[in-house]
Protein backbone atom coordinates (compact mmCIF):
# COMPACT_ATOMS: atom_id res chain seq x y z
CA UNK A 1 6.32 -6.98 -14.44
CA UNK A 2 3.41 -4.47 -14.83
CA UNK A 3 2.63 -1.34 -12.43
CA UNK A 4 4.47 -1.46 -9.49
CA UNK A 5 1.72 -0.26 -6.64
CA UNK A 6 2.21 0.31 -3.13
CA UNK A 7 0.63 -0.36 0.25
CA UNK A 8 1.36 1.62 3.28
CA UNK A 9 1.23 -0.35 6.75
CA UNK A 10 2.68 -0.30 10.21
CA UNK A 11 5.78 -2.55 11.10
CA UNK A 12 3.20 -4.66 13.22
CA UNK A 13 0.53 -5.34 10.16
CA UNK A 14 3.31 -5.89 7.90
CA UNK A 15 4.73 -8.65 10.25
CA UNK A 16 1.14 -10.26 10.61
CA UNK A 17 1.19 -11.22 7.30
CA UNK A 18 4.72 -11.67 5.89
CA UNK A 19 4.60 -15.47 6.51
CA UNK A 20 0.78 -15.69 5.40
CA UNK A 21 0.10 -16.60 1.69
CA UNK A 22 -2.15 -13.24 0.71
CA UNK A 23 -1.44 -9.61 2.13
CA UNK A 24 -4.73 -8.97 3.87
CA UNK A 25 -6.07 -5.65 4.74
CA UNK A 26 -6.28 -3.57 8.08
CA UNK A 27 -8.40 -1.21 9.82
CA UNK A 28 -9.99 1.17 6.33
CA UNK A 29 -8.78 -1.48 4.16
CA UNK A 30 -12.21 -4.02 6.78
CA UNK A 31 -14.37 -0.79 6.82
CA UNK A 32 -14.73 -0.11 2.85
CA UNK A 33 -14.40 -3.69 2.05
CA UNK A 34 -11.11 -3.43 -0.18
CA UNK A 35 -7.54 -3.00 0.38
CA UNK A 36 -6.67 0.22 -0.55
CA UNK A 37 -3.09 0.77 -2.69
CA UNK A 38 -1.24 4.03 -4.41
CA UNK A 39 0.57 4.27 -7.63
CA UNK A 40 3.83 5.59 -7.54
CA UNK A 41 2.27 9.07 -8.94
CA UNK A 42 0.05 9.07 -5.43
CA UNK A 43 1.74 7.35 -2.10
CA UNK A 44 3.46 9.91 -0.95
CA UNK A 45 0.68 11.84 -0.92
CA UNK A 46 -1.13 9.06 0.85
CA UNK A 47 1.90 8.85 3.36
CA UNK A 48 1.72 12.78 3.92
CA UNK A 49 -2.72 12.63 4.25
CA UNK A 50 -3.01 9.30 6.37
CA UNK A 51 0.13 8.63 7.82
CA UNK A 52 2.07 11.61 8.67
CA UNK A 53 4.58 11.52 11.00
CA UNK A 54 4.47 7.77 11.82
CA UNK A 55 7.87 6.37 12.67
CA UNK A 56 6.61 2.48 12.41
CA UNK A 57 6.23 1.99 8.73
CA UNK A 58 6.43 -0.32 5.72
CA UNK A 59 6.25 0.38 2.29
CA UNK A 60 5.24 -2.60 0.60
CA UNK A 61 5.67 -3.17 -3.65
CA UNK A 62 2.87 -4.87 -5.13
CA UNK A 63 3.15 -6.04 -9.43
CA UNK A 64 0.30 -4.92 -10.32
CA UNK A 65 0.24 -7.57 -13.54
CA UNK A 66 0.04 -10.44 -10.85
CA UNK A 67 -4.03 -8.81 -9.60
CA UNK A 68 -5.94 -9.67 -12.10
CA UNK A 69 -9.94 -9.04 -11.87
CA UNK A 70 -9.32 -8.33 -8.46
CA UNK A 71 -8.12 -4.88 -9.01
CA UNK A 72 -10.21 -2.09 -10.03
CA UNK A 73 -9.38 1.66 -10.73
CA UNK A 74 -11.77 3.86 -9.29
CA UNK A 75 -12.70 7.41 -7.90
CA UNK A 76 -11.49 8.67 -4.47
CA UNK A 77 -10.73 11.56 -2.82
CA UNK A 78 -10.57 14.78 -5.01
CA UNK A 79 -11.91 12.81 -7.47
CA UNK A 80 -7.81 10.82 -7.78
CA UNK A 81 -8.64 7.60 -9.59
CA UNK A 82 -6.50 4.92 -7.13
CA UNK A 83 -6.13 1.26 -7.59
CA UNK A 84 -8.38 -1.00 -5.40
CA UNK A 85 -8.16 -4.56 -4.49
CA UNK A 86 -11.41 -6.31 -3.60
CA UNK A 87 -9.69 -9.86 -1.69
CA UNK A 88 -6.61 -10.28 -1.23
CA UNK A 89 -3.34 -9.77 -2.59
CA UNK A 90 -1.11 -13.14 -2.98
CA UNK A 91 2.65 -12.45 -1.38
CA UNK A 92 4.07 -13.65 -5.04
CA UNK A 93 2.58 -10.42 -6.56
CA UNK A 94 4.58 -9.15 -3.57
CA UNK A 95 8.14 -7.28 -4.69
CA UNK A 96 9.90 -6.34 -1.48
CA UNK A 97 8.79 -4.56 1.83
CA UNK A 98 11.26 -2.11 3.19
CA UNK A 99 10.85 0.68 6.19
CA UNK A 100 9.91 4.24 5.39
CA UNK A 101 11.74 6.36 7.45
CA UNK A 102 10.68 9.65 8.14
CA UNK A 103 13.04 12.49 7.38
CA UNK A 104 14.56 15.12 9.74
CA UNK A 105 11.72 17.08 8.02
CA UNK A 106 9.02 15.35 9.24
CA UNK A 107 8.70 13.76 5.60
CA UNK A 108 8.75 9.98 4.49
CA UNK A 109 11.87 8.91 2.56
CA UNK A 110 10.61 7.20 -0.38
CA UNK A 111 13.19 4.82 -2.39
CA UNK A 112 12.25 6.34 -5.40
């Protein structure tokens, strides 16, 4: 396996596309024309700046290895260099997809 990224969505996206063949994206993912995904090293930070204090969420494990030419590294906010997908992501790159609770903090629970 290669570098386990991550994709934040709602309960709802998530089961749009759990019986599709490819993980498509939503909402920013159809504006900037890729679907956008964290490292390890960055979702939480992307769960606190785009998602915070959303009850309704999955946090989906993508192998990286499985991307190919698809995926591209590149500059985003604060100048972070985050892993892109332009098309779509197959569900066998797909490693689980499990809730992300929120906290009695007000903070998402990450399994790791």
């Amino acid at each position: 396996m290669g570098q386990c990224l991550y994709k934040i969505v709602s309960t709802e996206e998530w089961q749009q596309v759990s019986k599709l063949p490819s993980l498509i994206g939503f909402g920013i993912d159809l504006t900037d024309g890729f679907i956008h995904l964290s490292s390890a090293d960055q979702v939480r930070e992307t769960a606190q700046h785009h998602f915070a204090g959303r009850e309704d969420l999955m946090l989906v494990s993508i192998d990286g290895s499985c991307l190919g030419d698809s995926l591209k590294w590149e500059e985003s906010r604060g100048g972070s260099v985050f892993p892109h997908v332009y098309g779509e992501i197959p569900m066998t790159a797909v490693l689980k997809a499990e809730r992300l609770p929120l906290g009695v903090d007000g903070v998402h629970q990450f399994p790791f």
